[in-house]
N, C-alpha and C. Protein backbone atom coordinates (compact mmCIF):
# COMPACT_ATOMS: atom_id res chain seq x y z
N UNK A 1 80.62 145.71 63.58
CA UNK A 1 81.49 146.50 64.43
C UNK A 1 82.95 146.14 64.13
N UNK A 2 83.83 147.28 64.06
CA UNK A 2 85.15 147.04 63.22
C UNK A 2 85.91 146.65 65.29
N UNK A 3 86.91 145.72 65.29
CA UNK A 3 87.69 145.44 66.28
C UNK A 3 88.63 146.30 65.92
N UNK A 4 88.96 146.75 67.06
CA UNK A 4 90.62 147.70 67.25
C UNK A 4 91.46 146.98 67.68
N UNK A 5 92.39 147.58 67.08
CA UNK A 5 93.82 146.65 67.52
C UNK A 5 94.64 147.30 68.65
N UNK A 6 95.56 146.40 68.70
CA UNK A 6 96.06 147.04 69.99
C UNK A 6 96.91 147.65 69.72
N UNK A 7 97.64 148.59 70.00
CA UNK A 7 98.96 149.54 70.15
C UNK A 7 100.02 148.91 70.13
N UNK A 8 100.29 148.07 70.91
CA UNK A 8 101.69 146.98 71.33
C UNK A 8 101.21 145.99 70.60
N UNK A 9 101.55 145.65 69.32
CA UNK A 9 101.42 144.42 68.84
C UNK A 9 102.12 142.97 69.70
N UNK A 10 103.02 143.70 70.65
CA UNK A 10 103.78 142.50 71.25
C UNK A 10 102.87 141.85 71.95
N UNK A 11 102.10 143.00 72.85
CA UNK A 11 101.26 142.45 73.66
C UNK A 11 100.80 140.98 73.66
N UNK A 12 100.06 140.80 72.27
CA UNK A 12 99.19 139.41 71.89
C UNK A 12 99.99 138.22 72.17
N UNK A 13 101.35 139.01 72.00
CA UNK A 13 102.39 137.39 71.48
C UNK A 13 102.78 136.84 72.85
N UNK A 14 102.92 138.32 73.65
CA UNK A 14 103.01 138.06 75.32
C UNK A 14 102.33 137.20 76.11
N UNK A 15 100.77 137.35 75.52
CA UNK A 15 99.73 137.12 76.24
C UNK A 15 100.12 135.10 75.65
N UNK A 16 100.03 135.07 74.40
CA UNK A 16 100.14 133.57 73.59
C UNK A 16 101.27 133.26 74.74
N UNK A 17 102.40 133.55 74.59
CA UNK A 17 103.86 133.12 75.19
C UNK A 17 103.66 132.72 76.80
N UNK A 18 102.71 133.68 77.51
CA UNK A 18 102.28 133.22 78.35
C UNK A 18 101.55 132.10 78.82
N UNK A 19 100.47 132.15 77.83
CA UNK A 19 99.43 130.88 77.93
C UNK A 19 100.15 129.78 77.89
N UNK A 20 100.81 129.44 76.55
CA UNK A 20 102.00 128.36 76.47
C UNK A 20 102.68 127.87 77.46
N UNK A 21 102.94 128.97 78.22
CA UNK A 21 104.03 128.64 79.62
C UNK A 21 102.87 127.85 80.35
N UNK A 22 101.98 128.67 80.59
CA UNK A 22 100.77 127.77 81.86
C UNK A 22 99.90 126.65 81.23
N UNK A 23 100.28 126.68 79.79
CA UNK A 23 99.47 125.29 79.49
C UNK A 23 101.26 123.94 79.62
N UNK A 24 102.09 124.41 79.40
CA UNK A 24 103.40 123.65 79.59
C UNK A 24 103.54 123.52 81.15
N UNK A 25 103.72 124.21 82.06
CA UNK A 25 103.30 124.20 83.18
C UNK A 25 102.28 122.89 83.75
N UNK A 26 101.02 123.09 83.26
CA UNK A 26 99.83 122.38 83.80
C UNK A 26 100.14 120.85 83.21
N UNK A 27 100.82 120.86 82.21
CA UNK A 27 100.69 119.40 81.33
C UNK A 27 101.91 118.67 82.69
N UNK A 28 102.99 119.25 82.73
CA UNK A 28 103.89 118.81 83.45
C UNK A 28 103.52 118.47 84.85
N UNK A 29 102.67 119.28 85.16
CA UNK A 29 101.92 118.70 86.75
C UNK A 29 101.48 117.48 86.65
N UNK A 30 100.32 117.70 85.28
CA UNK A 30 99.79 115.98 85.31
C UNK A 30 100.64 115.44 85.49
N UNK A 31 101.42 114.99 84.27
CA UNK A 31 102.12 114.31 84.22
C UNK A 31 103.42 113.74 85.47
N UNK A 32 103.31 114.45 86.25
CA UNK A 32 104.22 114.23 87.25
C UNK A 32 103.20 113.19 88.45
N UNK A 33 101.94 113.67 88.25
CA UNK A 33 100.98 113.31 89.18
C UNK A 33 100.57 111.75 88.57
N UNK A 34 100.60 111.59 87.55
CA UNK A 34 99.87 110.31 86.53
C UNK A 34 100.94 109.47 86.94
N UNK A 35 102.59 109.72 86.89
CA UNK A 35 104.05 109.03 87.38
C UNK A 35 103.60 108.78 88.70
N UNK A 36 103.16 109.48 89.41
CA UNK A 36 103.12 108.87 91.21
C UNK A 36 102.46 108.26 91.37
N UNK A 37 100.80 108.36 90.43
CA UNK A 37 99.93 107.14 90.43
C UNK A 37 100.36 105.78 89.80
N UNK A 38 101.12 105.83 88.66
CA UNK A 38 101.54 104.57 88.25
C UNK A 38 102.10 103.89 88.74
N UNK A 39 103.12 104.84 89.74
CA UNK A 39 104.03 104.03 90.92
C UNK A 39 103.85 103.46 91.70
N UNK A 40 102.58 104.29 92.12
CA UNK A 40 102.16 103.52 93.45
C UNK A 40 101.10 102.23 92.95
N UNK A 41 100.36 102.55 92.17
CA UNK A 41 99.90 101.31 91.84
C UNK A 41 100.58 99.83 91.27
N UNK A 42 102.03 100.34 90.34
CA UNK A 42 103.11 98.88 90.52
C UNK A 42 103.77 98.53 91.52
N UNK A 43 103.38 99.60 92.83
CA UNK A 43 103.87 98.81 93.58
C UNK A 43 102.82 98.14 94.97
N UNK A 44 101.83 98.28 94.47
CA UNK A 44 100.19 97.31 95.10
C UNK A 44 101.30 96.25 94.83
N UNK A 45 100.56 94.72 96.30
CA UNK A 45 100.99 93.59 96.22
C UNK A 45 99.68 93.03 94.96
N UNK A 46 100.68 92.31 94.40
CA UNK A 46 99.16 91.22 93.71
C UNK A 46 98.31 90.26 94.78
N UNK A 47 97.05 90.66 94.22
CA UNK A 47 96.03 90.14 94.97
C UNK A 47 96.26 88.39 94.71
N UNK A 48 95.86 87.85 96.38
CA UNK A 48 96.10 86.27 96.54
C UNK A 48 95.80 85.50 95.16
N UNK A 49 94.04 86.12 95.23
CA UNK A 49 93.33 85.56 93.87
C UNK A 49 93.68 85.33 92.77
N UNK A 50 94.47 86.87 92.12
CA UNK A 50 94.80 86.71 91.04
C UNK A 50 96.30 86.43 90.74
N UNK A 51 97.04 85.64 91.75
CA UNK A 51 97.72 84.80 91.71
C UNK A 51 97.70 83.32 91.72
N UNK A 52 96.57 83.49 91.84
CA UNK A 52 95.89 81.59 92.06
C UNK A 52 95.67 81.47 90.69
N UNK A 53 94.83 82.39 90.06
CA UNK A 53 94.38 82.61 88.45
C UNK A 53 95.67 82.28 87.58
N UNK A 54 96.26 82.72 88.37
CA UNK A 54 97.61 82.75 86.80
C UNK A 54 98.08 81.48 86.93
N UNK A 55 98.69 80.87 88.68
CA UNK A 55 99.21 79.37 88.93
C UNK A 55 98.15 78.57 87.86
N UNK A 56 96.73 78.67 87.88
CA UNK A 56 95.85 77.70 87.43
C UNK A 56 96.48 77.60 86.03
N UNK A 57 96.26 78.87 85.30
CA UNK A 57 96.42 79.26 83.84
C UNK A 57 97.86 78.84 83.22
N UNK A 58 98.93 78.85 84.32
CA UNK A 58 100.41 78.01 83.82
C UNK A 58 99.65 76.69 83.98
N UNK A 59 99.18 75.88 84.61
CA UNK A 59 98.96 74.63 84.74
C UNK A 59 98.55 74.18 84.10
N UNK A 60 97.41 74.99 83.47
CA UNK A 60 96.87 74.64 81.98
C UNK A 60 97.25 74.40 80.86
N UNK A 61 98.28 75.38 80.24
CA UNK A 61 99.24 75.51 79.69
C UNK A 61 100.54 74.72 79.65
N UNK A 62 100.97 73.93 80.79
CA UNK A 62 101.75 73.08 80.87
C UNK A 62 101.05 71.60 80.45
N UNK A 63 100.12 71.55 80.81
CA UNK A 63 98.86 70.51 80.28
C UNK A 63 98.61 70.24 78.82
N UNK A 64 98.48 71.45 78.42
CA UNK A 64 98.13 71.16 77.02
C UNK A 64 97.82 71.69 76.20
């Protein structure tokens, strides 16, 4: 079966130019959303524990 083309060749480029926009669009959401998660997670307190871990691990290190 032969495909027909379209009349408005612009059309296609419209339709591409569009997609582009909503895939540029969608990337920028993540990305805005992935920034608020990173943020908020550097700014979690460090856990007691794994501050005890690290004191130990300088101590070690100062040791020997």
């Amino acid at each position: 079966m032969i495909e027909q083309q379209s009349q408005h060749p612009s059309s296609g480029s419209e339709a591409n130019a569009a997609a582009l926009d909503e895939a540029r669009l969608r990337q920028q959401a993540i990305g805005v959303r992935l920034r608020q998660m990173f943020d908020e997670v550097v700014n979690e307190p460090v856990p007691d524990d794994f501050l005890e871990i690290l004191r130990r691990a300088d101590k070690s290190a100062e040791q020997g």
